[in-house]
PDB file of N, CA and C in Angstrom:
ATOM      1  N   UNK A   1      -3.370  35.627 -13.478  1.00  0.00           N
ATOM      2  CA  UNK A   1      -3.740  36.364 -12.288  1.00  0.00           C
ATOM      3  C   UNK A   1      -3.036  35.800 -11.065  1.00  0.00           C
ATOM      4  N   UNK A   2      -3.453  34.303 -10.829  1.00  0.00           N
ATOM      5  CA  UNK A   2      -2.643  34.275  -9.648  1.00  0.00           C
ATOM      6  C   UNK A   2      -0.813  34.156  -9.491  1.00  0.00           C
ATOM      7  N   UNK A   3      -0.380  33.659 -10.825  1.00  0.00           N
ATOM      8  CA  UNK A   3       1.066  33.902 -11.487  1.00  0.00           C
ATOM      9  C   UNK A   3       1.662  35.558 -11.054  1.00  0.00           C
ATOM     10  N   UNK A   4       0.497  36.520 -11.294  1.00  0.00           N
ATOM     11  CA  UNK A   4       0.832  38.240 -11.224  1.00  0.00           C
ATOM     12  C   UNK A   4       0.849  38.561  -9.619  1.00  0.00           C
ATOM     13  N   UNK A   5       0.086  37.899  -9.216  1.00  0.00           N
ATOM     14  CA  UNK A   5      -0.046  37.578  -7.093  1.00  0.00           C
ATOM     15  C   UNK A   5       0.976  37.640  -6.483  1.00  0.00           C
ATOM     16  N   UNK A   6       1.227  35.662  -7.202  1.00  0.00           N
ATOM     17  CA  UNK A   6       2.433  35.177  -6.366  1.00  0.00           C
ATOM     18  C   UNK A   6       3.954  35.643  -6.905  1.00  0.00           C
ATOM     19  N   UNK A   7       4.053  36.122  -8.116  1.00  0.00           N
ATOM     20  CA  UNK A   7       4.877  36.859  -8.036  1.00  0.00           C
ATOM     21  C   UNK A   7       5.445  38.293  -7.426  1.00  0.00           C
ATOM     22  N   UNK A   8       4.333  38.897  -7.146  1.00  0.00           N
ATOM     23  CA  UNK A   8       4.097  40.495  -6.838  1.00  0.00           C
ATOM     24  C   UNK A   8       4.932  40.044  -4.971  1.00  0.00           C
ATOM     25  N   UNK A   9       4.431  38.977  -4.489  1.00  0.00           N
ATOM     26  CA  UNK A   9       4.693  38.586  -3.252  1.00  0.00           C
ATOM     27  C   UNK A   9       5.807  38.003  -3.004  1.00  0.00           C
ATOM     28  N   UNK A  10       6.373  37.336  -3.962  1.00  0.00           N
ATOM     29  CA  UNK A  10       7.500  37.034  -4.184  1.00  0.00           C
ATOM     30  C   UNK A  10       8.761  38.293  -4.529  1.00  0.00           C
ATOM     31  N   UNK A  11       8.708  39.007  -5.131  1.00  0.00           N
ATOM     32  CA  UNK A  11       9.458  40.294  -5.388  1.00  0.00           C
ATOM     33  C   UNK A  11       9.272  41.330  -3.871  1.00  0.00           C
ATOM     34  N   UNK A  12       7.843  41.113  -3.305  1.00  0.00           N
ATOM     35  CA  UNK A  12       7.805  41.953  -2.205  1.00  0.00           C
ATOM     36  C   UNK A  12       8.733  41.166  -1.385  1.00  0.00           C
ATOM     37  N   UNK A  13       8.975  40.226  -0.822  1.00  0.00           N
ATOM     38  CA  UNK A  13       9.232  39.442   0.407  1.00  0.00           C
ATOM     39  C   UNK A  13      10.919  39.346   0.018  1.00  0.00           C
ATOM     40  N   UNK A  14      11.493  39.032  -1.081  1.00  0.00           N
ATOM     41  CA  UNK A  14      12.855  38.842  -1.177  1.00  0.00           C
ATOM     42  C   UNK A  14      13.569  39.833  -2.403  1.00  0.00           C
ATOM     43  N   UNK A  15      12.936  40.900  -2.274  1.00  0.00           N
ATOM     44  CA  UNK A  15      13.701  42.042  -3.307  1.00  0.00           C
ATOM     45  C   UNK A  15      14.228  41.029  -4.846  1.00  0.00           C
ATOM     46  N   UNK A  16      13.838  40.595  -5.398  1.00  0.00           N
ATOM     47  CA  UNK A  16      14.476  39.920  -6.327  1.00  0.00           C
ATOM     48  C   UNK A  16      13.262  40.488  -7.907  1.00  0.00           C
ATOM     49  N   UNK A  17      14.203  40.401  -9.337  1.00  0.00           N
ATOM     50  CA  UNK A  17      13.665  41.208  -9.788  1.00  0.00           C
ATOM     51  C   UNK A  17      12.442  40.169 -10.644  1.00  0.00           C
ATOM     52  N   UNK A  18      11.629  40.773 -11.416  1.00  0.00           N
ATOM     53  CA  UNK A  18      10.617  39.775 -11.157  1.00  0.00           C
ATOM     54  C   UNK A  18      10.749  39.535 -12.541  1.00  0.00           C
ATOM     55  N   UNK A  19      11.065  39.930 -13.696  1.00  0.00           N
ATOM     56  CA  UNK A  19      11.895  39.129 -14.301  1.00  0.00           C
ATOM     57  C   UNK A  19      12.228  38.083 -14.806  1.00  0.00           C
ATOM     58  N   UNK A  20      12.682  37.709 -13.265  1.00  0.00           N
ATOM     59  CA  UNK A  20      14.186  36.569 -13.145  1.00  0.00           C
ATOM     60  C   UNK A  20      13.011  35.351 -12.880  1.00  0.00           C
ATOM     61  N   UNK A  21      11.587  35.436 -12.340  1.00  0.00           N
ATOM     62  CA  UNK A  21      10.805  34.860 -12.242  1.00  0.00           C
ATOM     63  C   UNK A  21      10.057  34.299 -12.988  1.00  0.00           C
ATOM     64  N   UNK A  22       9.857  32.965 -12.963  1.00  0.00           N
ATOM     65  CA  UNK A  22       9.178  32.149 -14.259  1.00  0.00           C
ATOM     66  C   UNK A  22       8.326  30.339 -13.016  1.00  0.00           C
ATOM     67  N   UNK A  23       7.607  30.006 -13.752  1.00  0.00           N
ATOM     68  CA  UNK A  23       6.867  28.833 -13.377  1.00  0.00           C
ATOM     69  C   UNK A  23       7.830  27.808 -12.614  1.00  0.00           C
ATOM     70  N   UNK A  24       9.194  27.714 -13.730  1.00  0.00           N
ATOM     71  CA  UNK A  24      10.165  27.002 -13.161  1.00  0.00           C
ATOM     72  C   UNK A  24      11.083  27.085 -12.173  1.00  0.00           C
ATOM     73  N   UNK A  25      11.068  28.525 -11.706  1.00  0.00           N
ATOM     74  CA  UNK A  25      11.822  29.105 -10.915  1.00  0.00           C
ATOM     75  C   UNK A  25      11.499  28.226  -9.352  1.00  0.00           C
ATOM     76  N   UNK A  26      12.553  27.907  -8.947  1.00  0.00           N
ATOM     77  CA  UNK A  26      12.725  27.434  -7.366  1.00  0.00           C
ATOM     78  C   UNK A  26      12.403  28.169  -6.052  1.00  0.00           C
ATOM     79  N   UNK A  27      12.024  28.170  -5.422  1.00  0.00           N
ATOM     80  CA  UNK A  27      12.327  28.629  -4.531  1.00  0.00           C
ATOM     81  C   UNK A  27      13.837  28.815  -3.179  1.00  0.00           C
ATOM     82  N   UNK A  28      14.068  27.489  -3.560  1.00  0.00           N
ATOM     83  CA  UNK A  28      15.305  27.633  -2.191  1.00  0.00           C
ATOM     84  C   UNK A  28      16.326  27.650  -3.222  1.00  0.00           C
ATOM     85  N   UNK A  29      16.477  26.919  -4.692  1.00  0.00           N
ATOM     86  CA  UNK A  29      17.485  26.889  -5.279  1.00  0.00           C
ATOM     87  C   UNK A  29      17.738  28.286  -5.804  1.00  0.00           C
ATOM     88  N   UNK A  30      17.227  28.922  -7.018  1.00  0.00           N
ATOM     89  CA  UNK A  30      16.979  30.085  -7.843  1.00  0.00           C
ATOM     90  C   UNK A  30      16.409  31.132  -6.774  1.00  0.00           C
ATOM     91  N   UNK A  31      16.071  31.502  -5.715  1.00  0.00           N
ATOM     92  CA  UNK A  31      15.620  32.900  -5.232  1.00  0.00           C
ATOM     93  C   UNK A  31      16.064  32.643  -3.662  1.00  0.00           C
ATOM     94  N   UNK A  32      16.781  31.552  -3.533  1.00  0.00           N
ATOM     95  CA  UNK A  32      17.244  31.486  -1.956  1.00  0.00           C
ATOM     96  C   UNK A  32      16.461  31.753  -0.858  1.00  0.00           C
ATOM     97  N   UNK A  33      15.036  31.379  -0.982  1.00  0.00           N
ATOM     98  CA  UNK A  33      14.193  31.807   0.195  1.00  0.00           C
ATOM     99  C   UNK A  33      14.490  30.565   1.101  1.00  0.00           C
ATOM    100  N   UNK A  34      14.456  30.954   2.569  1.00  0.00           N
ATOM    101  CA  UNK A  34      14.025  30.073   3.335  1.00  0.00           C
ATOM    102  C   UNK A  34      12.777  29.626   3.908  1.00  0.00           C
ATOM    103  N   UNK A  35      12.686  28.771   4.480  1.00  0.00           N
ATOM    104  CA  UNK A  35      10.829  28.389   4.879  1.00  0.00           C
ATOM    105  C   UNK A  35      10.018  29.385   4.860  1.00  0.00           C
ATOM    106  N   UNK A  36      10.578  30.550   5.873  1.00  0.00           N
ATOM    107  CA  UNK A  36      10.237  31.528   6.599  1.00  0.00           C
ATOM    108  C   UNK A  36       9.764  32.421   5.394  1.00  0.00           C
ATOM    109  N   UNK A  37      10.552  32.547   4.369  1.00  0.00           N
ATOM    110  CA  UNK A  37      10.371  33.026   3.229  1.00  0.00           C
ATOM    111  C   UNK A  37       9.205  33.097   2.314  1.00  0.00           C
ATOM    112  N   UNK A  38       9.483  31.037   2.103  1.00  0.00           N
ATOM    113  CA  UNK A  38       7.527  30.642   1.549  1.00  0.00           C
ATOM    114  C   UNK A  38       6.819  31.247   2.163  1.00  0.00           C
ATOM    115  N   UNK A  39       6.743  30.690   3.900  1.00  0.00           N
ATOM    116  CA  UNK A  39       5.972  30.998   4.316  1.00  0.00           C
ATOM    117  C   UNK A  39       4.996  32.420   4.326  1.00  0.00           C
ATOM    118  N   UNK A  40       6.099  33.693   4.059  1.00  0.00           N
ATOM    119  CA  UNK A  40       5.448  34.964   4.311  1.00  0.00           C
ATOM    120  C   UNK A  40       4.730  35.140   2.793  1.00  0.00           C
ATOM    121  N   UNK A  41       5.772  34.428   1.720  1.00  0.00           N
ATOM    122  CA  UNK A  41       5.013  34.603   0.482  1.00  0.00           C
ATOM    123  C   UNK A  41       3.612  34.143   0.406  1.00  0.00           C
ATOM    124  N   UNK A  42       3.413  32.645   1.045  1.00  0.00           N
ATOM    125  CA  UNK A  42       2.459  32.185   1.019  1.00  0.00           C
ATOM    126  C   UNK A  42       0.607  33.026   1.626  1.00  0.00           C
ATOM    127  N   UNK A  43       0.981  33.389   2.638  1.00  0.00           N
ATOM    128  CA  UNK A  43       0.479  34.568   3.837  1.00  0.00           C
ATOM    129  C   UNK A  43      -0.140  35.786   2.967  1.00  0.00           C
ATOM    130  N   UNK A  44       0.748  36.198   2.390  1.00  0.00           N
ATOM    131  CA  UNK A  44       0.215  37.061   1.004  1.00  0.00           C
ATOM    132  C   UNK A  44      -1.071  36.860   0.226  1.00  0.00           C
ATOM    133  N   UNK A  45      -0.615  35.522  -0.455  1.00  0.00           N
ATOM    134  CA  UNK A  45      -1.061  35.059  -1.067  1.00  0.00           C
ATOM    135  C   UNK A  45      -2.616  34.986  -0.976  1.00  0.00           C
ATOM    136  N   UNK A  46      -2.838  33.591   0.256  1.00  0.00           N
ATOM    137  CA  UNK A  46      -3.581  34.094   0.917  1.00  0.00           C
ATOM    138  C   UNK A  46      -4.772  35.129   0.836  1.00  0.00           C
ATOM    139  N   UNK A  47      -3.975  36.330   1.493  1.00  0.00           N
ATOM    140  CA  UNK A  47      -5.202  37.497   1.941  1.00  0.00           C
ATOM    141  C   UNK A  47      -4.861  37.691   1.192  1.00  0.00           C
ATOM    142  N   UNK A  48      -4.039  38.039   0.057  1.00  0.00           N
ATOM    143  CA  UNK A  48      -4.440  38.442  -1.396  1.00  0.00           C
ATOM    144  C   UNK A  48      -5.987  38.138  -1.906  1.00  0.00           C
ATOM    145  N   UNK A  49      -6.111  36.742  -2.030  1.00  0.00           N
ATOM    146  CA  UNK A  49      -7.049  35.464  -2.578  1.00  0.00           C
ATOM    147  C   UNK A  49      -8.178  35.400  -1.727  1.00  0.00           C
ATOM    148  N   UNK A  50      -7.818  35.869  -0.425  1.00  0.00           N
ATOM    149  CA  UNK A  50      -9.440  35.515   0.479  1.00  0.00           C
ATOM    150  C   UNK A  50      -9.295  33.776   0.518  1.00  0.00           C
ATOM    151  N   UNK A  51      -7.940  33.193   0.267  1.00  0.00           N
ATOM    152  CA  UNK A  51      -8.141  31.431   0.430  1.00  0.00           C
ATOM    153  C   UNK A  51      -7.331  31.117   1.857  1.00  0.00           C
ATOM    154  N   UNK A  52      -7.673  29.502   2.309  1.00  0.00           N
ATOM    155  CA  UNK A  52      -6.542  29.226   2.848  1.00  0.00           C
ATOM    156  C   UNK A  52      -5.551  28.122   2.651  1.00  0.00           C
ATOM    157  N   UNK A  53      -4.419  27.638   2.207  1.00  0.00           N
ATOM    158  CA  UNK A  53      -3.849  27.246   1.979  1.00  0.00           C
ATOM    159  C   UNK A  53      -3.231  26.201   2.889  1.00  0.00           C
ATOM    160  N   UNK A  54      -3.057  24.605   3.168  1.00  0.00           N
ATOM    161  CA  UNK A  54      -3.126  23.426   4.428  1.00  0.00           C
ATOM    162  C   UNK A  54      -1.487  23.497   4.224  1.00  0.00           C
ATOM    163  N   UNK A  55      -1.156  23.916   5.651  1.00  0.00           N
ATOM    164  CA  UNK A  55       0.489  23.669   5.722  1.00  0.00           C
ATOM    165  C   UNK A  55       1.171  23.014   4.570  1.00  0.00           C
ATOM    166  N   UNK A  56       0.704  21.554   5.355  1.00  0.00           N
ATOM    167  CA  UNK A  56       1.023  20.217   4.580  1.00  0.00           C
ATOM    168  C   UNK A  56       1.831  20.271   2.972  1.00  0.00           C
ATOM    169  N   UNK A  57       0.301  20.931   2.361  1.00  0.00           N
ATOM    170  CA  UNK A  57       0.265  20.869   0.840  1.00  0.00           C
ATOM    171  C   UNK A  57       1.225  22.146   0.671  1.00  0.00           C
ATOM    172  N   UNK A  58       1.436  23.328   1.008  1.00  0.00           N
ATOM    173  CA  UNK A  58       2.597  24.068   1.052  1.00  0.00           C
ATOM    174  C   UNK A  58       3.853  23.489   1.617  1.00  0.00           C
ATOM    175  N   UNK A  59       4.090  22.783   2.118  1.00  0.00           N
ATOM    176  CA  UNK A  59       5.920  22.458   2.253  1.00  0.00           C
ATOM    177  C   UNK A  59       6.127  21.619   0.927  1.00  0.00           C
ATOM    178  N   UNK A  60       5.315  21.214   0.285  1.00  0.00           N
ATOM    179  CA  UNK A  60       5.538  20.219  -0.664  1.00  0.00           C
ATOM    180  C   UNK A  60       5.699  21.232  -2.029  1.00  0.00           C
ATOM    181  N   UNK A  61       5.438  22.217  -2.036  1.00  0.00           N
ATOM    182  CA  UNK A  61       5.606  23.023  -3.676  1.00  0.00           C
ATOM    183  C   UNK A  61       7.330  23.627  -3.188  1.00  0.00           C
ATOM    184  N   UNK A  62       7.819  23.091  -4.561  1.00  0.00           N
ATOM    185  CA  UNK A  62       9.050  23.354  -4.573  1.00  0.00           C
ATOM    186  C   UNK A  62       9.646  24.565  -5.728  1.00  0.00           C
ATOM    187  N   UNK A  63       8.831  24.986  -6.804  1.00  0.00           N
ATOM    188  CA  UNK A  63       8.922  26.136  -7.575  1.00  0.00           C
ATOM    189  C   UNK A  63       7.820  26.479  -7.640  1.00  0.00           C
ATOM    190  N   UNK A  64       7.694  27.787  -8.878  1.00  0.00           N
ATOM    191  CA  UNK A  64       6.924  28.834  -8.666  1.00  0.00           C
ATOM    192  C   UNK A  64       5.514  27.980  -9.448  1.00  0.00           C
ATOM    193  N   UNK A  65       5.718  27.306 -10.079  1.00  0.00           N
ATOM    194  CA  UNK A  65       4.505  26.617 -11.273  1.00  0.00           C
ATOM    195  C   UNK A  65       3.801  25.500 -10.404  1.00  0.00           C
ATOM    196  N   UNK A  66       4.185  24.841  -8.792  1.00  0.00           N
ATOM    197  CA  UNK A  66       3.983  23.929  -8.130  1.00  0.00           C
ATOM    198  C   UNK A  66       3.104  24.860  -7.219  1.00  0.00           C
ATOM    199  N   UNK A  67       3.264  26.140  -7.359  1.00  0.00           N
ATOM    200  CA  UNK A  67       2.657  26.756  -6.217  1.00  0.00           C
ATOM    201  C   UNK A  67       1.556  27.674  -6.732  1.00  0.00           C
ATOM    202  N   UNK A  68       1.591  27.841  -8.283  1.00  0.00           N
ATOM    203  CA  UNK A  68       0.374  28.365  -8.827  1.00  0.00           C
ATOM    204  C   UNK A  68      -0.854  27.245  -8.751  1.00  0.00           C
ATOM    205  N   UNK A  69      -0.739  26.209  -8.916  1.00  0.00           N
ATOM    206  CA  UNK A  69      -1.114  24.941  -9.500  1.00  0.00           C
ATOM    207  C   UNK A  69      -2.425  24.661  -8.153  1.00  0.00           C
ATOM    208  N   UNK A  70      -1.094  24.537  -6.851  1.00  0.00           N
ATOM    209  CA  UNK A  70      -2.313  24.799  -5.873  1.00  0.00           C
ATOM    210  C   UNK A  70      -3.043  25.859  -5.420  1.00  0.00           C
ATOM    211  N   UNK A  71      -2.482  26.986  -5.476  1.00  0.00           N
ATOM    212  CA  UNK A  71      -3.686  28.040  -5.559  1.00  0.00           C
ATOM    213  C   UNK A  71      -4.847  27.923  -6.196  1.00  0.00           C
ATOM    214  N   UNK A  72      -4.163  27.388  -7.376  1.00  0.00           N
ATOM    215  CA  UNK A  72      -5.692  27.811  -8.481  1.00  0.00           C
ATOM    216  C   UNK A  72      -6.882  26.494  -7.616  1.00  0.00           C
ATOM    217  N   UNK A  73      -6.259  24.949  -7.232  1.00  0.00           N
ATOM    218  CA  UNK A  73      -6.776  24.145  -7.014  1.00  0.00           C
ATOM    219  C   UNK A  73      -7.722  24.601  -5.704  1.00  0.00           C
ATOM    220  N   UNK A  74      -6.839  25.179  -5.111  1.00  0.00           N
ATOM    221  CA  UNK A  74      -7.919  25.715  -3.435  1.00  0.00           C
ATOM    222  C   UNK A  74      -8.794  26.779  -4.344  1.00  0.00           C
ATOM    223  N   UNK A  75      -8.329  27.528  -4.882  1.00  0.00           N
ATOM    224  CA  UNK A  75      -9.342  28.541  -5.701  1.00  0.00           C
ATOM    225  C   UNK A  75     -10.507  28.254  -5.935  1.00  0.00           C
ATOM    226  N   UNK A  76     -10.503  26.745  -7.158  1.00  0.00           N
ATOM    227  CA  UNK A  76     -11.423  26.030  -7.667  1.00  0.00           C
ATOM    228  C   UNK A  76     -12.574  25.477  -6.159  1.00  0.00           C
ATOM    229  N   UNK A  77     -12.122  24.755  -5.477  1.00  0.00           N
ATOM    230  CA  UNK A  77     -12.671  24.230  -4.609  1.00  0.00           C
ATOM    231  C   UNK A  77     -13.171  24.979  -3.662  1.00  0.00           C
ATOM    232  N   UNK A  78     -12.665  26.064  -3.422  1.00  0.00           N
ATOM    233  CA  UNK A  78     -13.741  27.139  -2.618  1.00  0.00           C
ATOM    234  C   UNK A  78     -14.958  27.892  -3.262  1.00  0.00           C
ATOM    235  N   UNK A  79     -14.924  27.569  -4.843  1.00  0.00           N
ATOM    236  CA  UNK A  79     -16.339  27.924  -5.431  1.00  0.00           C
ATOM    237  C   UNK A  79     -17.327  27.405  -5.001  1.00  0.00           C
TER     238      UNK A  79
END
C-alpha cells in the first residue's frame, strides 16, 4: 500500500514510468529528482496518509525502499 502511494506520487511528480520503479530505485541517481522533487513527492505522500513526515528524517532517505520504511514507521507510531 504505501509502495502503490509513493510510487503513484512518484510517476505523478516526474513523468517516469512506474515500472522502472522498484525499492532500490534512487532518487537523484535512477529518476533524477531534485530536492524540490522529494520534496513534492513527499507532500503527497503525506495527505495521501493523513501523516507528517520531520524534514530531518526525509533528507536522509536516499531510494525508494528508505522512504517506504519511514512511512510505514510514522504510520506505526501515529496508531
Amino acid at each position: 500500500m504505501v509502495l502503490d502511494i509513493l510510487k503513484e506520487n512518484i510517476v505523478n511528480i516526474l513523468n517516469v514510468d512506474p515500472n522502472e520503479i522498484t525499492e532500490e530505485t534512487t532518487f537523484i541517481g535512477d529518476l533524477c529528482a531534485d530536492s524540490l522533487d522529494v520534496y513534492q513527492i513527499i507532500v503527497g505522500v503525506e495527505e495521501a496518509l493523513n501523516i507528517s513526515l520531520e524534514g530531518e528524517d526525509v533528507e536522509q532517505i536516499s531510494n525508494v525502499g528508505e522512504a517506504v520504511l519511514l512511512i510505514e514507521k510514522v504510520m506505526e507510531n501515529k496508531q
